[in-house]
C-alpha atoms as a PDB file:
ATOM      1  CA  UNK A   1      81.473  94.876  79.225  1.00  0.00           C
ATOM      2  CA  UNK A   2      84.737  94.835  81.160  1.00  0.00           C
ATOM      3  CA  UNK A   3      83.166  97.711  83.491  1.00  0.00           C
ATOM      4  CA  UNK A   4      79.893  96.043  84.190  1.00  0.00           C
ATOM      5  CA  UNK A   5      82.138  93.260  85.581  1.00  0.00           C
ATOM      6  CA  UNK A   6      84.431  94.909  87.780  1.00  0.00           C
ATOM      7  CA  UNK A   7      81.189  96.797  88.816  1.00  0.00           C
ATOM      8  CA  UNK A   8      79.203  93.401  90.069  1.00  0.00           C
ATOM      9  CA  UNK A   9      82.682  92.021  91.697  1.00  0.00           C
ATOM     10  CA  UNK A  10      81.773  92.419  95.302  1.00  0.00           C
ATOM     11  CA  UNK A  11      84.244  94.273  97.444  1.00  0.00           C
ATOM     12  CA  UNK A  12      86.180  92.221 100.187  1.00  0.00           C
ATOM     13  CA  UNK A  13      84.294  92.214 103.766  1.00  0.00           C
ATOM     14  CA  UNK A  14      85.263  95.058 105.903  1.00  0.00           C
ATOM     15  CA  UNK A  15      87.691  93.621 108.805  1.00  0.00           C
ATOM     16  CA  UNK A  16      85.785  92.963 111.571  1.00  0.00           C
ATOM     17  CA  UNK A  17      86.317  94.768 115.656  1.00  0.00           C
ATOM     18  CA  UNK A  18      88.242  91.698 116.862  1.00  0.00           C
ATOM     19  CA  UNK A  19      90.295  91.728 113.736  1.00  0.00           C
ATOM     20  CA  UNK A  20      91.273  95.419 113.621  1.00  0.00           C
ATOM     21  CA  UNK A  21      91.555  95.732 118.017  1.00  0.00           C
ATOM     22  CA  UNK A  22      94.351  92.269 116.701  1.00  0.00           C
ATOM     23  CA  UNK A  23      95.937  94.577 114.036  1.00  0.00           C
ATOM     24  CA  UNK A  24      96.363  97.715 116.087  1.00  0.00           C
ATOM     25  CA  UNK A  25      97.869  95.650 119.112  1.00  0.00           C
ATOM     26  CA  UNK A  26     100.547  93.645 116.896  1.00  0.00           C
ATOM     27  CA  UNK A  27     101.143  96.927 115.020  1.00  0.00           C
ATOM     28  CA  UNK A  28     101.853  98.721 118.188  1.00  0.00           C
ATOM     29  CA  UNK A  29     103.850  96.376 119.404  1.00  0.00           C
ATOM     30  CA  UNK A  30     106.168  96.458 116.608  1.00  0.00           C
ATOM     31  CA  UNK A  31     105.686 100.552 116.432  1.00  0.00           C
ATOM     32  CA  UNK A  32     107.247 100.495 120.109  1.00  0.00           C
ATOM     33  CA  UNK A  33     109.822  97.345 120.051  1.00  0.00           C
ATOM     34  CA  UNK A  34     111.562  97.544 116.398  1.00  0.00           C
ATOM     35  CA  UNK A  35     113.828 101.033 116.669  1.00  0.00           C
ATOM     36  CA  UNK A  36     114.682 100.307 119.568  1.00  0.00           C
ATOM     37  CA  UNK A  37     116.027  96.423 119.261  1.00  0.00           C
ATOM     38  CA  UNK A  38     117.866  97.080 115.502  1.00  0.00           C
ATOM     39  CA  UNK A  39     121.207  97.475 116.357  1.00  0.00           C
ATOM     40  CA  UNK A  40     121.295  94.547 119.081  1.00  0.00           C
ATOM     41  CA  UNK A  41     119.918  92.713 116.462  1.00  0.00           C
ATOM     42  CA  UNK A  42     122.741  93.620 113.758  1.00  0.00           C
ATOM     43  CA  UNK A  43     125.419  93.218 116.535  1.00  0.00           C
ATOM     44  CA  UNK A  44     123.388  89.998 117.634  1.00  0.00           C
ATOM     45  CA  UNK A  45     124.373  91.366 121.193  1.00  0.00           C
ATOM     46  CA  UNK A  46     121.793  89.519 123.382  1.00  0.00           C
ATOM     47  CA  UNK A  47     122.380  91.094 126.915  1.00  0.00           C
ATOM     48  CA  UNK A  48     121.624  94.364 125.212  1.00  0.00           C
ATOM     49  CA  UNK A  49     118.490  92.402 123.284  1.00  0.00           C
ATOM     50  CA  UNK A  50     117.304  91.517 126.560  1.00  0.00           C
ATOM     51  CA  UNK A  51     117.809  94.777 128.052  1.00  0.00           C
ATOM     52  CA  UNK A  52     115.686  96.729 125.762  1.00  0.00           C
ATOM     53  CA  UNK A  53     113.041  94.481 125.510  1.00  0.00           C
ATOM     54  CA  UNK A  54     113.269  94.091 129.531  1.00  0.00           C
ATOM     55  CA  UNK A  55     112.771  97.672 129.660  1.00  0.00           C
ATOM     56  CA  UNK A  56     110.467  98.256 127.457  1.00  0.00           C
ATOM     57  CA  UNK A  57     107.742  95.646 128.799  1.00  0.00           C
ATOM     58  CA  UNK A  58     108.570  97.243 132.407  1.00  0.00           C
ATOM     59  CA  UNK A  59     107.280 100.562 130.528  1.00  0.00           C
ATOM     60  CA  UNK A  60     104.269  98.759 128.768  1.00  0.00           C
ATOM     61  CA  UNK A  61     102.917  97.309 132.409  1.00  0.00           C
ATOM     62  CA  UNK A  62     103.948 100.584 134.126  1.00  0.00           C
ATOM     63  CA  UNK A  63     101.740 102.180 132.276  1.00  0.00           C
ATOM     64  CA  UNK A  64      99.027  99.884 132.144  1.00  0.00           C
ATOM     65  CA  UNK A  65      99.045  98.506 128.952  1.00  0.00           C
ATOM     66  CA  UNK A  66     100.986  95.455 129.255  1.00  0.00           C
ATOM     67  CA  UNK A  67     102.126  93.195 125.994  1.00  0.00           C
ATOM     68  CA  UNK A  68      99.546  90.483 125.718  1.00  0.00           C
ATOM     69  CA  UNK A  69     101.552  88.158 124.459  1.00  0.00           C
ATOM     70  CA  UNK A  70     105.300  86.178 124.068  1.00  0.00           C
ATOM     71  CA  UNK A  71     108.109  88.126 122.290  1.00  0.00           C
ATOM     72  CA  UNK A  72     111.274  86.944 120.881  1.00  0.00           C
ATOM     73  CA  UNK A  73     113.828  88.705 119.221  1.00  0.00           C
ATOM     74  CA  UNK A  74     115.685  86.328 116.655  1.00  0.00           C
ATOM     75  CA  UNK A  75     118.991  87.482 114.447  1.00  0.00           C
ATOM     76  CA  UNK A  76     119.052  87.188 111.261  1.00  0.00           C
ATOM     77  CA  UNK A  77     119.870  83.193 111.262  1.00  0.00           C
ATOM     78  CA  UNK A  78     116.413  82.577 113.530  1.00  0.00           C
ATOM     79  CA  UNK A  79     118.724  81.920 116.811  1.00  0.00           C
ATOM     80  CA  UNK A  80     117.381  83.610 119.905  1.00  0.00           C
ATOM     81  CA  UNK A  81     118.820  86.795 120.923  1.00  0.00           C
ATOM     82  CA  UNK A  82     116.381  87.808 124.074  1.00  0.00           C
ATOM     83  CA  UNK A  83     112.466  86.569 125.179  1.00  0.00           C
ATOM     84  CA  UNK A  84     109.665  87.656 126.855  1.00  0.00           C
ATOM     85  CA  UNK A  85     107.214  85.052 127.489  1.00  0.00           C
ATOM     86  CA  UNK A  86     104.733  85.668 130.600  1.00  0.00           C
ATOM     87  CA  UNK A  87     106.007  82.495 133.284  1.00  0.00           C
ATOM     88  CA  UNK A  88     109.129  81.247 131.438  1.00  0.00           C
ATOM     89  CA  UNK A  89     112.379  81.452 131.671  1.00  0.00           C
ATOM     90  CA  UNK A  90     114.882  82.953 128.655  1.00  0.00           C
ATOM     91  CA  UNK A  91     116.223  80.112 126.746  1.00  0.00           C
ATOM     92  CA  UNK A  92     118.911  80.682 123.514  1.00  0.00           C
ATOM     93  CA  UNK A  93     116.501  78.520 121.045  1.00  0.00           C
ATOM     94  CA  UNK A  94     117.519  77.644 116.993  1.00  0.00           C
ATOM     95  CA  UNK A  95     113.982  78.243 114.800  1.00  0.00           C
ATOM     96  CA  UNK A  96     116.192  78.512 112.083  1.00  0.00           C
ATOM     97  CA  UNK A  97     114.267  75.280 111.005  1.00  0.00           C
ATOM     98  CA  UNK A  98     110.940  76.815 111.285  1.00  0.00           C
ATOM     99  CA  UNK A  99     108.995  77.697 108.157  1.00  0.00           C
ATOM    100  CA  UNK A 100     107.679  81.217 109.505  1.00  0.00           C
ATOM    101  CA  UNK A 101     111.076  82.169 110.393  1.00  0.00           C
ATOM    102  CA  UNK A 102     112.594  81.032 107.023  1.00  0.00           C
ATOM    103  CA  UNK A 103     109.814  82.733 104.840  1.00  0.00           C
ATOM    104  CA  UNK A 104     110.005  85.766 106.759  1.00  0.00           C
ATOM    105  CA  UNK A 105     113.722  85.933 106.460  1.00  0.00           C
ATOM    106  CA  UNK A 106     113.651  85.509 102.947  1.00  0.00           C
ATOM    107  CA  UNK A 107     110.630  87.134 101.942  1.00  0.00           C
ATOM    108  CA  UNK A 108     111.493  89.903 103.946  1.00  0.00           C
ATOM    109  CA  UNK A 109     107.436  90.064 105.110  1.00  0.00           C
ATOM    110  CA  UNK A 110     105.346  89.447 107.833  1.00  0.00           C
ATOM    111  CA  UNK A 111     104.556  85.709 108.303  1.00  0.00           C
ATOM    112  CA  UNK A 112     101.611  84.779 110.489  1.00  0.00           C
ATOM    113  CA  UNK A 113     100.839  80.978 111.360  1.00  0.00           C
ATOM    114  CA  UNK A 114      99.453  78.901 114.184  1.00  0.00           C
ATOM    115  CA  UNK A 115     101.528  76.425 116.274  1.00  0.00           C
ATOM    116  CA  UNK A 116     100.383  73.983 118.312  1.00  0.00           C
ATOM    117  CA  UNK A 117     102.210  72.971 121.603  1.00  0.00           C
ATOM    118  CA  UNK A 118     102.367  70.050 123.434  1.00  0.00           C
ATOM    119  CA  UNK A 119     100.038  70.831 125.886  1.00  0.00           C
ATOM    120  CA  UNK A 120      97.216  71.286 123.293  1.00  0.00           C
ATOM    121  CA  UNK A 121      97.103  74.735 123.439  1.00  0.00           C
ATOM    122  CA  UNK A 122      97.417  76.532 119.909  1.00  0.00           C
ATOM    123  CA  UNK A 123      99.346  79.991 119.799  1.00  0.00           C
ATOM    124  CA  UNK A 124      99.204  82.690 116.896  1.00  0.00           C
ATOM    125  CA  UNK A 125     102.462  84.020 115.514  1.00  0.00           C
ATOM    126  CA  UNK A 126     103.073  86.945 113.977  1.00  0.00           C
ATOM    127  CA  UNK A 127     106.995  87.463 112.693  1.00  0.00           C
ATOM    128  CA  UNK A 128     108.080  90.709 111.189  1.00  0.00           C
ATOM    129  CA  UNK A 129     111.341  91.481 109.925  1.00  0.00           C
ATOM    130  CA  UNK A 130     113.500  93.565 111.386  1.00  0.00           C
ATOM    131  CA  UNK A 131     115.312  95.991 108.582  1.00  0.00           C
ATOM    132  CA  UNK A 132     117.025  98.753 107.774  1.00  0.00           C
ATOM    133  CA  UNK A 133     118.742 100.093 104.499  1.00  0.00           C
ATOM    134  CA  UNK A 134     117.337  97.080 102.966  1.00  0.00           C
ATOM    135  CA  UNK A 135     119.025  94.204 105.065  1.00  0.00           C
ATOM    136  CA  UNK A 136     117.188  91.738 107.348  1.00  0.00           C
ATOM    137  CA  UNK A 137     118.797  92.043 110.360  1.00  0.00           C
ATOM    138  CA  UNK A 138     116.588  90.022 112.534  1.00  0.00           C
ATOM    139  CA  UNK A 139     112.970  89.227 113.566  1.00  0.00           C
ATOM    140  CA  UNK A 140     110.538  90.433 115.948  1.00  0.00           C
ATOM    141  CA  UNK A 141     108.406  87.380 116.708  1.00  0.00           C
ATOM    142  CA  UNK A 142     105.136  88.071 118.727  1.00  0.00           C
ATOM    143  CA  UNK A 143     102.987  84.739 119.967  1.00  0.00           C
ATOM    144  CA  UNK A 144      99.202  85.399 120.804  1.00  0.00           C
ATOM    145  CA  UNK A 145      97.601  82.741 123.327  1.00  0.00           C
ATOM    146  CA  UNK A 146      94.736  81.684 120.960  1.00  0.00           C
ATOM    147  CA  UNK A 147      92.347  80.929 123.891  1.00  0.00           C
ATOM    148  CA  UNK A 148      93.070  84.721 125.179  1.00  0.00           C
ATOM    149  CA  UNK A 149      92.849  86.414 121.999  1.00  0.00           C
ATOM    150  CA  UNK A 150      89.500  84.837 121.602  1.00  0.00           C
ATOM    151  CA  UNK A 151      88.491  85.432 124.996  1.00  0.00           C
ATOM    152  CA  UNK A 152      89.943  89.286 125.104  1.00  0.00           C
ATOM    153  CA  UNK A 153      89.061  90.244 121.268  1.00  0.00           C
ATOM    154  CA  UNK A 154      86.593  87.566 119.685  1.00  0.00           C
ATOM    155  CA  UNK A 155      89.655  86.939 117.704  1.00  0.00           C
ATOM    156  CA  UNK A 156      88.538  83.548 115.369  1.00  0.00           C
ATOM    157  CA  UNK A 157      91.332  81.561 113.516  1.00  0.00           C
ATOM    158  CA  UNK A 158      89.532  82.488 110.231  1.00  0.00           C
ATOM    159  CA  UNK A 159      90.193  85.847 111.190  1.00  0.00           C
ATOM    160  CA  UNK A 160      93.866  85.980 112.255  1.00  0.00           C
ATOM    161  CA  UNK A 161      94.566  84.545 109.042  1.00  0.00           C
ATOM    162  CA  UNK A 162      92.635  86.874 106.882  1.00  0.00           C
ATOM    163  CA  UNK A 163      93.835  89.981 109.176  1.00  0.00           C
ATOM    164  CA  UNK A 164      96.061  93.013 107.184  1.00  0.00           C
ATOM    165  CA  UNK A 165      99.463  93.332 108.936  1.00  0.00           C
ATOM    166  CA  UNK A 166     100.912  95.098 105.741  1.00  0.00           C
ATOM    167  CA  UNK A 167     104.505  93.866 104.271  1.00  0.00           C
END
């Protein structure tokens, strides 16, 4: 009886283009920023934050695959060690208070949620820890323009939410 159920249990949904094209970019952007930004993170040495992660966009848009989207590098207390957001200028910001940045600190797992500024417009965020040996030592925190993602990917909200990122 038990095997006649787990036979008629459908399967989940296989993830759609705009979800996976979402997956591979965040993944990629972690697979090229995270090595590289660990010990500035343990060291919480921001002119050496920004200088990898000013170096390593340069690469991206040299060769022609720009990041599409903000990056932050946090330490391990959520304070801003280096940013690159497309048009603004680097500020040293405390989201120590902020609920993705707490759960992903202590659950040592990628947090995604949605944040809505004052101008209306809604961003995606994606925060993944930053570890090694077993110790958080900061957070890479990428934030997706939600009108771009949908524009670029078909990326819905329904979507980002349900979207695999792994731990």
């Amino acid at each position: 009886m038990l095997l006649l159920i787990a036979a008629c249990t459908p399967s989940a949904p296989a993830p759609s283009k705009a979800s996976e094209a979402f997956r591979q970019e965040v993944l990629a952007a972690r697979e090229s920023l995270s090595a590289a930004l660990m010990d500035a993170a343990a060291r919480r040495e921001q002119q050496a934050a920004g200088r990898i992660l000013e170096q390593t966009c340069s690469l991206a848009r040299d060769s022609g695959r720009p990041f599409a989207c903000g990056i932050t590098v946090l330490d391990n207390h959520g304070i801003t060690l280096a940013s690159a957001t497309p048009g603004a200028t680097i500020r040293r910001l405390d989201y120590s208070r902020y609920e993705v940045v707490t759960r992903a600190l202590t659950e040592r797992k990628i947090v995604k949620t949605k944040l809505y500024l004052q101008d209306r417009s809604t961003l995606y965020v994606v925060a993944m820890p930053l570890e090694r040996g077993g110790e958080v030592l900061g957070l890479l925190v990428l934030a997706f323009d939600q009108s771009d993602l949908m524009g670029r990917l078909g990326l819905t909200e329904e979507e980002f939410h349900n979207v695999d990122l792994g731990r």
